[in-house]
PDB file of N, CA and C in Angstrom:
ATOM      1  N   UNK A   1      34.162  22.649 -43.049  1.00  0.00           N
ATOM      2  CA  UNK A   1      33.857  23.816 -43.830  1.00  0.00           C
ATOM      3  C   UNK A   1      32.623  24.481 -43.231  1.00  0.00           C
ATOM      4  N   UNK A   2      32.794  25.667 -43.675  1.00  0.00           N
ATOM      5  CA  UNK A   2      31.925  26.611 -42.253  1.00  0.00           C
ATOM      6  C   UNK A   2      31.394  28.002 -43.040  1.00  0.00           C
ATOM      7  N   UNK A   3      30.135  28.387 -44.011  1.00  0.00           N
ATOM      8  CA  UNK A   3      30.208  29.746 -43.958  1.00  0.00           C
ATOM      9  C   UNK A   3      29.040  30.407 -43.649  1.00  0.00           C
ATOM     10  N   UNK A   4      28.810  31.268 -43.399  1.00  0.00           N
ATOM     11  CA  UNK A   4      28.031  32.387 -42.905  1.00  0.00           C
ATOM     12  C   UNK A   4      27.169  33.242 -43.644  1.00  0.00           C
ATOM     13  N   UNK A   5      26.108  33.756 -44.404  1.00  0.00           N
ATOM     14  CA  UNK A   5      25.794  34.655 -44.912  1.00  0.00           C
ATOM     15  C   UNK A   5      24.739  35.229 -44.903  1.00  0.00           C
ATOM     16  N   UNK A   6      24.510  36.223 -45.131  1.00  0.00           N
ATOM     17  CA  UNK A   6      23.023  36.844 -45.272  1.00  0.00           C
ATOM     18  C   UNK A   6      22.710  37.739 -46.582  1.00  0.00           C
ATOM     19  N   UNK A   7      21.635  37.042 -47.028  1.00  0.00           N
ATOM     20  CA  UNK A   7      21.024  37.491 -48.407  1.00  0.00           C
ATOM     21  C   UNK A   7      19.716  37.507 -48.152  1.00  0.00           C
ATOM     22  N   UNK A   8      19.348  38.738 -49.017  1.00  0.00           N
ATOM     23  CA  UNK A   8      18.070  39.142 -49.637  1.00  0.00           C
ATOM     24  C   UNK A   8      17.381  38.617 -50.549  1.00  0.00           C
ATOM     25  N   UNK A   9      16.423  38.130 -50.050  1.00  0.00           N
ATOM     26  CA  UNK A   9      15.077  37.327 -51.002  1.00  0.00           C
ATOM     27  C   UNK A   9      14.426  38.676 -51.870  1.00  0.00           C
ATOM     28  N   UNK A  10      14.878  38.494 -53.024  1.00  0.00           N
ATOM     29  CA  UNK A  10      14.208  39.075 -53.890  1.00  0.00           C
ATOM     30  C   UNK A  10      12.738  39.347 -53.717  1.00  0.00           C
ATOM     31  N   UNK A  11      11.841  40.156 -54.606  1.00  0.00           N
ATOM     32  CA  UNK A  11      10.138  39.898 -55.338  1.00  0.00           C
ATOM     33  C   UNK A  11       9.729  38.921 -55.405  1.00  0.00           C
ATOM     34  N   UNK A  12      10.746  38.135 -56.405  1.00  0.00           N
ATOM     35  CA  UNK A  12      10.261  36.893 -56.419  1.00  0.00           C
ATOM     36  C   UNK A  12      10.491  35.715 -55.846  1.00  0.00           C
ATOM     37  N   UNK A  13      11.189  35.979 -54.979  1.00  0.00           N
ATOM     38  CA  UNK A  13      11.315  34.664 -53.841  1.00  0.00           C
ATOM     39  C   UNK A  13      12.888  33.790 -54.472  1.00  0.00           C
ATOM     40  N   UNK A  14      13.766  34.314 -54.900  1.00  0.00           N
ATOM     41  CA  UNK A  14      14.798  34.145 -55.426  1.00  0.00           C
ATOM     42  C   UNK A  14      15.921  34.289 -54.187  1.00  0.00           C
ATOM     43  N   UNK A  15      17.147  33.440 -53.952  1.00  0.00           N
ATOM     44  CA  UNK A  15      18.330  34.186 -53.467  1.00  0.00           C
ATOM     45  C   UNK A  15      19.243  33.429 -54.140  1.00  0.00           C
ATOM     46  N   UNK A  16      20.329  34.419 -54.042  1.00  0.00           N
ATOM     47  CA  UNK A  16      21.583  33.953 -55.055  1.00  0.00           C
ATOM     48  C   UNK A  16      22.487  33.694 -54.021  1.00  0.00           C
ATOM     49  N   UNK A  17      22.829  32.114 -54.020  1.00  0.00           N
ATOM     50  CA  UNK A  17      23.965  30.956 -53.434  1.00  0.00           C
ATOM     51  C   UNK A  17      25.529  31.827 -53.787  1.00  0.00           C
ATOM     52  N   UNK A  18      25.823  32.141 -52.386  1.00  0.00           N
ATOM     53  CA  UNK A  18      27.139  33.096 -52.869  1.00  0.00           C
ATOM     54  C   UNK A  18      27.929  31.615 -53.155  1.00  0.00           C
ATOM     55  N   UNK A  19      29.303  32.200 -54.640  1.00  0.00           N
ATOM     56  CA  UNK A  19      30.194  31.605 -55.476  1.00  0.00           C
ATOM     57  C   UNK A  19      30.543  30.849 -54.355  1.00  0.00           C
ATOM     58  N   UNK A  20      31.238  30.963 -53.753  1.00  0.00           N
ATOM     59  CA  UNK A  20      32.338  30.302 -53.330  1.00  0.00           C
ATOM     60  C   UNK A  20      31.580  28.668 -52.400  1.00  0.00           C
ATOM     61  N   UNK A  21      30.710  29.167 -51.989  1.00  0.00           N
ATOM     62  CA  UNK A  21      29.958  27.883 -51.677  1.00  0.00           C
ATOM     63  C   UNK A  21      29.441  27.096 -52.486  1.00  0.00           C
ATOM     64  N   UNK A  22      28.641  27.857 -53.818  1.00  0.00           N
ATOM     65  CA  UNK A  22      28.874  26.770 -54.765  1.00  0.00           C
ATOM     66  C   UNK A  22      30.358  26.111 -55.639  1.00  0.00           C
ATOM     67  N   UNK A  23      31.365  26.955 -55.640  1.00  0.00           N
ATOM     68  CA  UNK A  23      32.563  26.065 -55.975  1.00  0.00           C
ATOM     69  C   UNK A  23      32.950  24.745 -54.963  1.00  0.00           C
ATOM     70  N   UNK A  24      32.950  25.237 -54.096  1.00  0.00           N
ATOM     71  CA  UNK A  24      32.945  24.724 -52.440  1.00  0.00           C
ATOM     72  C   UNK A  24      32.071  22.836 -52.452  1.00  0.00           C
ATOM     73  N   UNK A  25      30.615  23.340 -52.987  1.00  0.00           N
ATOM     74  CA  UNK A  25      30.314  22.076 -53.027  1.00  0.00           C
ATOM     75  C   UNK A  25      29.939  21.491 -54.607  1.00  0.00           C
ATOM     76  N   UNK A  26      30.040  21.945 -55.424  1.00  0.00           N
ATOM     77  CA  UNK A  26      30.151  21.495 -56.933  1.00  0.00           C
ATOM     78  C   UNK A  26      28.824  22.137 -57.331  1.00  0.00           C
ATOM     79  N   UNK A  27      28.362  23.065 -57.103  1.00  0.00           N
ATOM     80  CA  UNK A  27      26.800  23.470 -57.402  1.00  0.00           C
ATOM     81  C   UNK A  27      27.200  24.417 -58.735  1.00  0.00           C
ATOM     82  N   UNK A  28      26.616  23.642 -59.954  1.00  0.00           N
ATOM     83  CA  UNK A  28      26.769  24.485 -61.127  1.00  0.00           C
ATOM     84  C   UNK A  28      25.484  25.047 -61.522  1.00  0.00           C
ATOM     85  N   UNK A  29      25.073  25.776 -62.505  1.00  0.00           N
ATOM     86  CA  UNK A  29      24.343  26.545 -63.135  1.00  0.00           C
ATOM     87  C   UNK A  29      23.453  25.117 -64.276  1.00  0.00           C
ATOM     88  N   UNK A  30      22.079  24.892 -63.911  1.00  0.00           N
ATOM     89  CA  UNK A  30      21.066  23.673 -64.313  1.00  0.00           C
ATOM     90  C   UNK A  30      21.049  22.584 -63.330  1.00  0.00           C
ATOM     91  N   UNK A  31      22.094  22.982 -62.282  1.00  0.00           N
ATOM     92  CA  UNK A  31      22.345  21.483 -61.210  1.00  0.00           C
ATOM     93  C   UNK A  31      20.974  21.587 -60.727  1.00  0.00           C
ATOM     94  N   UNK A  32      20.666  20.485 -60.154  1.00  0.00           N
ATOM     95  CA  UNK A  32      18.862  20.436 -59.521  1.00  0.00           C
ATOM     96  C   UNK A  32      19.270  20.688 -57.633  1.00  0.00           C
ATOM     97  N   UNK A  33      18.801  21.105 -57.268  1.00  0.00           N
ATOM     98  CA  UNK A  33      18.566  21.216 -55.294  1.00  0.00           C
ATOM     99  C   UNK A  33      17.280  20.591 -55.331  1.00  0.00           C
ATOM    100  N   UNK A  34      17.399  20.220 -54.565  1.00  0.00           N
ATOM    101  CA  UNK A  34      16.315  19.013 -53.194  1.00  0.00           C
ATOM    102  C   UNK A  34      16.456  20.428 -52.080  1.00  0.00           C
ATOM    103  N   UNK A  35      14.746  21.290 -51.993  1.00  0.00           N
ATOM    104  CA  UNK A  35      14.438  21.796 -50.848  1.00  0.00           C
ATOM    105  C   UNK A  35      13.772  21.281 -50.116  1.00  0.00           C
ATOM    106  N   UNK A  36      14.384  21.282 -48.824  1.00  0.00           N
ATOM    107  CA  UNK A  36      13.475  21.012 -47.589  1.00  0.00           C
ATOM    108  C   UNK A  36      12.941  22.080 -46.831  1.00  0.00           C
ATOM    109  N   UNK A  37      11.744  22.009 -46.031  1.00  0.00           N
ATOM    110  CA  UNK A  37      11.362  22.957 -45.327  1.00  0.00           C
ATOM    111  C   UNK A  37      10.973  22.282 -43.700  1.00  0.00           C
ATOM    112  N   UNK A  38      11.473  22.318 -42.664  1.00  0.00           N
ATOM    113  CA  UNK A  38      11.013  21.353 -41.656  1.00  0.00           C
ATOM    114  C   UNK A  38      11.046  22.298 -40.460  1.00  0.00           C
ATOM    115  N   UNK A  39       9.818  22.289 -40.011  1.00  0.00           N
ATOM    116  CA  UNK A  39       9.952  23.909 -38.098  1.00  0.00           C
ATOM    117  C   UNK A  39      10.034  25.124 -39.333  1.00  0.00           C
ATOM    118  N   UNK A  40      10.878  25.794 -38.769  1.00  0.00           N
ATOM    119  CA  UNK A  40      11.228  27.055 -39.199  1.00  0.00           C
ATOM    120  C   UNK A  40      12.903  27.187 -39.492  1.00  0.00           C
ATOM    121  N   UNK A  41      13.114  25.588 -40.550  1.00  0.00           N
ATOM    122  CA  UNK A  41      14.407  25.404 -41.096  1.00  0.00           C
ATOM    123  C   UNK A  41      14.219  24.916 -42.721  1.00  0.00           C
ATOM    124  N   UNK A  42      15.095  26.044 -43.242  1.00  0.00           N
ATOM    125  CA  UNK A  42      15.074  25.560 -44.819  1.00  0.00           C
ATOM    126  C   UNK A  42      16.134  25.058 -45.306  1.00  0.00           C
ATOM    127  N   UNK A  43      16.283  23.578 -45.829  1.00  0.00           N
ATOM    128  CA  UNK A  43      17.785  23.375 -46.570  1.00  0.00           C
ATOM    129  C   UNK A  43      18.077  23.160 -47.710  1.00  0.00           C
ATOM    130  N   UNK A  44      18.809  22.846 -48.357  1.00  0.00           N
ATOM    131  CA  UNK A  44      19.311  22.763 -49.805  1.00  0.00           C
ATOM    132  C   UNK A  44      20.414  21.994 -49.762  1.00  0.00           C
ATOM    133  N   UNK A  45      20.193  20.971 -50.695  1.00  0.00           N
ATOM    134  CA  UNK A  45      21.391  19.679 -51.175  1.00  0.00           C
ATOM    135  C   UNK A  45      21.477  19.637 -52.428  1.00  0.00           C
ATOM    136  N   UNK A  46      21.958  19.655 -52.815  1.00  0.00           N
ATOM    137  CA  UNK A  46      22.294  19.318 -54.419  1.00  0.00           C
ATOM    138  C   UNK A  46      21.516  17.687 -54.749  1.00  0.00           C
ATOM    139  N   UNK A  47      20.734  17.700 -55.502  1.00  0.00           N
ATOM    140  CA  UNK A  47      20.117  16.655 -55.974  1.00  0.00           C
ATOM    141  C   UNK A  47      20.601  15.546 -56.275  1.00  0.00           C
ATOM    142  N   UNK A  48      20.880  14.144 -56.315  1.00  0.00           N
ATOM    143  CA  UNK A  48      21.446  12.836 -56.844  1.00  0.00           C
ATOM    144  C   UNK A  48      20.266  12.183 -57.860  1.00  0.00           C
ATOM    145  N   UNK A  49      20.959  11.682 -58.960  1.00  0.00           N
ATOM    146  CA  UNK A  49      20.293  10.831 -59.189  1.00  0.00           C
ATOM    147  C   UNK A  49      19.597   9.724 -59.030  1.00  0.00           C
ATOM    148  N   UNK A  50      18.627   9.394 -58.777  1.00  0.00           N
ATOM    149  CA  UNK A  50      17.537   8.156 -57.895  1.00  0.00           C
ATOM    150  C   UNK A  50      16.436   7.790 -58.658  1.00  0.00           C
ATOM    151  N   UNK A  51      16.186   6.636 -58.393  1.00  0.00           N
ATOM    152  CA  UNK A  51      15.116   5.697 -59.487  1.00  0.00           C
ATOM    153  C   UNK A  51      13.883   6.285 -59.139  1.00  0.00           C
ATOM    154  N   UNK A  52      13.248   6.582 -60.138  1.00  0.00           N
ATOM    155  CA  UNK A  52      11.661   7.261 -60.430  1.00  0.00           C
ATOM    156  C   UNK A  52      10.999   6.188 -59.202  1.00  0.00           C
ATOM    157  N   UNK A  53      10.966   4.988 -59.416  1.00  0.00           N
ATOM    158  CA  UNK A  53      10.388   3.984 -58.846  1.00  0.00           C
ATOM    159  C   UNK A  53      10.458   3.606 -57.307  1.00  0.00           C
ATOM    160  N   UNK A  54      11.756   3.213 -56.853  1.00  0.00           N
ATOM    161  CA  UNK A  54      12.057   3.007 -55.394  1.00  0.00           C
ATOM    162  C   UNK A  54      12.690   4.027 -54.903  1.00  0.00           C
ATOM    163  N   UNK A  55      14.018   4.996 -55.486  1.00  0.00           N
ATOM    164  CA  UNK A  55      14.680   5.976 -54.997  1.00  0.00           C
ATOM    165  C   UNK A  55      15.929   5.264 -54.799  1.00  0.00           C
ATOM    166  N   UNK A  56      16.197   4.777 -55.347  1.00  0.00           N
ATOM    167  CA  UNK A  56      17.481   3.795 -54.845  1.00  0.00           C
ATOM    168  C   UNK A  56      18.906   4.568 -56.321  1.00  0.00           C
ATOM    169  N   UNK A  57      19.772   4.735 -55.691  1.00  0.00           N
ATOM    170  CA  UNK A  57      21.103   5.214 -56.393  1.00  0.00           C
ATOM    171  C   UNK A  57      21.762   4.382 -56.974  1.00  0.00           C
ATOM    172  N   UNK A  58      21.458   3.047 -57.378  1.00  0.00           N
ATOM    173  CA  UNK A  58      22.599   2.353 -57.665  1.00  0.00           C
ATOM    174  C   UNK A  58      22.070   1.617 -58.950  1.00  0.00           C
ATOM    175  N   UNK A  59      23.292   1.764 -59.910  1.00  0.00           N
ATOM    176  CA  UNK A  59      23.285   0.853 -61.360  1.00  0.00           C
ATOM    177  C   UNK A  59      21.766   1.450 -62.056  1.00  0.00           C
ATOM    178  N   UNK A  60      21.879   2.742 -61.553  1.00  0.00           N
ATOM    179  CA  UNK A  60      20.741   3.509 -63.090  1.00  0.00           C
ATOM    180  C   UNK A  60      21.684   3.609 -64.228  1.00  0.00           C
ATOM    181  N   UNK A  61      19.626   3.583 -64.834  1.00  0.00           N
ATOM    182  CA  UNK A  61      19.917   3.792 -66.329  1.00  0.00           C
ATOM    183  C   UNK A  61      18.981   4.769 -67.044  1.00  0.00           C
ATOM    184  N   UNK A  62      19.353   6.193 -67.605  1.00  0.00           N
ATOM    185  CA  UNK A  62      18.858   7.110 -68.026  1.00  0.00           C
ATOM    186  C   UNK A  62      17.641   6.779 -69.008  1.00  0.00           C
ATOM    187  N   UNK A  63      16.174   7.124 -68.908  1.00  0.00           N
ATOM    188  CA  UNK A  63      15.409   7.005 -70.131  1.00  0.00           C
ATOM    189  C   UNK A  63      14.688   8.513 -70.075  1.00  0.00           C
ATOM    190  N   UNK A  64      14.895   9.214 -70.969  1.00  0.00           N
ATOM    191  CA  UNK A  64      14.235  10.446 -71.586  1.00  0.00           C
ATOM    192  C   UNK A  64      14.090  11.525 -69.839  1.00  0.00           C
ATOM    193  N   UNK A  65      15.325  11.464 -69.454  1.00  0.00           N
ATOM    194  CA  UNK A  65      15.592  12.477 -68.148  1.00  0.00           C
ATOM    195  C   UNK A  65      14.982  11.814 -66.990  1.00  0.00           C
ATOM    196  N   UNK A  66      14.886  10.563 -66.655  1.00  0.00           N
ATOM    197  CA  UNK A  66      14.324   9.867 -65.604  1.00  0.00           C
ATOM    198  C   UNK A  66      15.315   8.740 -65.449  1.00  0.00           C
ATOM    199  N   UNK A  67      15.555   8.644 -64.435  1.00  0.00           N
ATOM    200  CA  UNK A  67      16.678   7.163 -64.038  1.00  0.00           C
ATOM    201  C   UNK A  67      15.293   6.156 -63.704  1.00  0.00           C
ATOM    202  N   UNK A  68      15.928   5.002 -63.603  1.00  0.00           N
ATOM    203  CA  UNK A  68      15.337   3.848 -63.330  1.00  0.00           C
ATOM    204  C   UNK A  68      16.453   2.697 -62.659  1.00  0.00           C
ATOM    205  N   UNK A  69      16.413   2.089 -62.172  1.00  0.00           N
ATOM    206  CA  UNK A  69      17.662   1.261 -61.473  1.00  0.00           C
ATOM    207  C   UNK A  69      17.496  -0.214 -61.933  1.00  0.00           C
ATOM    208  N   UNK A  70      18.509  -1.098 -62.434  1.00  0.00           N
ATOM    209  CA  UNK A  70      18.087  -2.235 -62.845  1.00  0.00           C
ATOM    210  C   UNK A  70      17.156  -3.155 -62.018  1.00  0.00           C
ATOM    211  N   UNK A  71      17.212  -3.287 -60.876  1.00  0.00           N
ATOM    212  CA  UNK A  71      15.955  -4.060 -60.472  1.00  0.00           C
ATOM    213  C   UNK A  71      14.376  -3.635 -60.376  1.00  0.00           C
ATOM    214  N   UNK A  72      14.295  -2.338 -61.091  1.00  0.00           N
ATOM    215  CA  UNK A  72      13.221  -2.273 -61.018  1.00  0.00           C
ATOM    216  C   UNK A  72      12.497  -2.288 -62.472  1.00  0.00           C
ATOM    217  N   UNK A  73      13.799  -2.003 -63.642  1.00  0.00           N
ATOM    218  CA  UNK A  73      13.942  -2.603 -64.845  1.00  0.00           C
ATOM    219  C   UNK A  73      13.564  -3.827 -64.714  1.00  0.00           C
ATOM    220  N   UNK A  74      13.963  -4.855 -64.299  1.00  0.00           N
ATOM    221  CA  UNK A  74      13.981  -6.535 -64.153  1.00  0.00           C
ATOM    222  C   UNK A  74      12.536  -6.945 -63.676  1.00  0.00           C
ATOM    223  N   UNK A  75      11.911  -6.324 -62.923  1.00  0.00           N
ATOM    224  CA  UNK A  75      10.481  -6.266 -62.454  1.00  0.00           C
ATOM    225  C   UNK A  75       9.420  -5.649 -63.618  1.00  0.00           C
ATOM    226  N   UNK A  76       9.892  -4.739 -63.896  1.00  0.00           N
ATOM    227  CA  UNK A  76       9.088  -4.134 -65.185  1.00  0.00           C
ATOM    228  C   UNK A  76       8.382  -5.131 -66.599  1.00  0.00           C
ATOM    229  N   UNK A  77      10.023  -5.664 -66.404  1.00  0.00           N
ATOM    230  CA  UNK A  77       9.837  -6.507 -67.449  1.00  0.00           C
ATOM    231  C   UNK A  77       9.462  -8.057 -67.534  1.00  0.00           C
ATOM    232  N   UNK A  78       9.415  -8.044 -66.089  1.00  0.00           N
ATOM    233  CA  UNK A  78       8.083  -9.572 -66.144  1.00  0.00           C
ATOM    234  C   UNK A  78       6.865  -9.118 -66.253  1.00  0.00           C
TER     235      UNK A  78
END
């Protein structure tokens, strides 16, 4: 998958993700992006959920909009 575009940065430093790339990769309306900025390259990923603590994706568990992953649960709690 391959697209092309050019958009205008608003006043406020805004640009609007043409539709079809967000259907394209599941990017809905409240989804979070992870920006990077690295040289004179900017990217955008759609955010995953990852433990406040290590960053690790696996076997979270939601507390008040923050994941946490059970082993770091299990550590906590000694």
């Amino acid at each position: 998958m391959s697209f092309t575009y050019f958009r205008e940065i608003d006043r406020l430093g805004r640009v609007v993700i043409p539709m079809d790339i967000r259907k394209s990769l599941t990017i809905n309306a409240g989804d979070v992006l992870k920006i990077n900025a690295v040289d004179n390259r900017i990217t955008l990923q759609k955010a995953e959920d990852r433990c406040v603590f290590c960053d690790g994706a696996n076997d979270l568990t939601e507390l008040d909009g923050k994941f946490i992953c059970r082993d770091c649960i299990e550590k906590l709690v000694k």
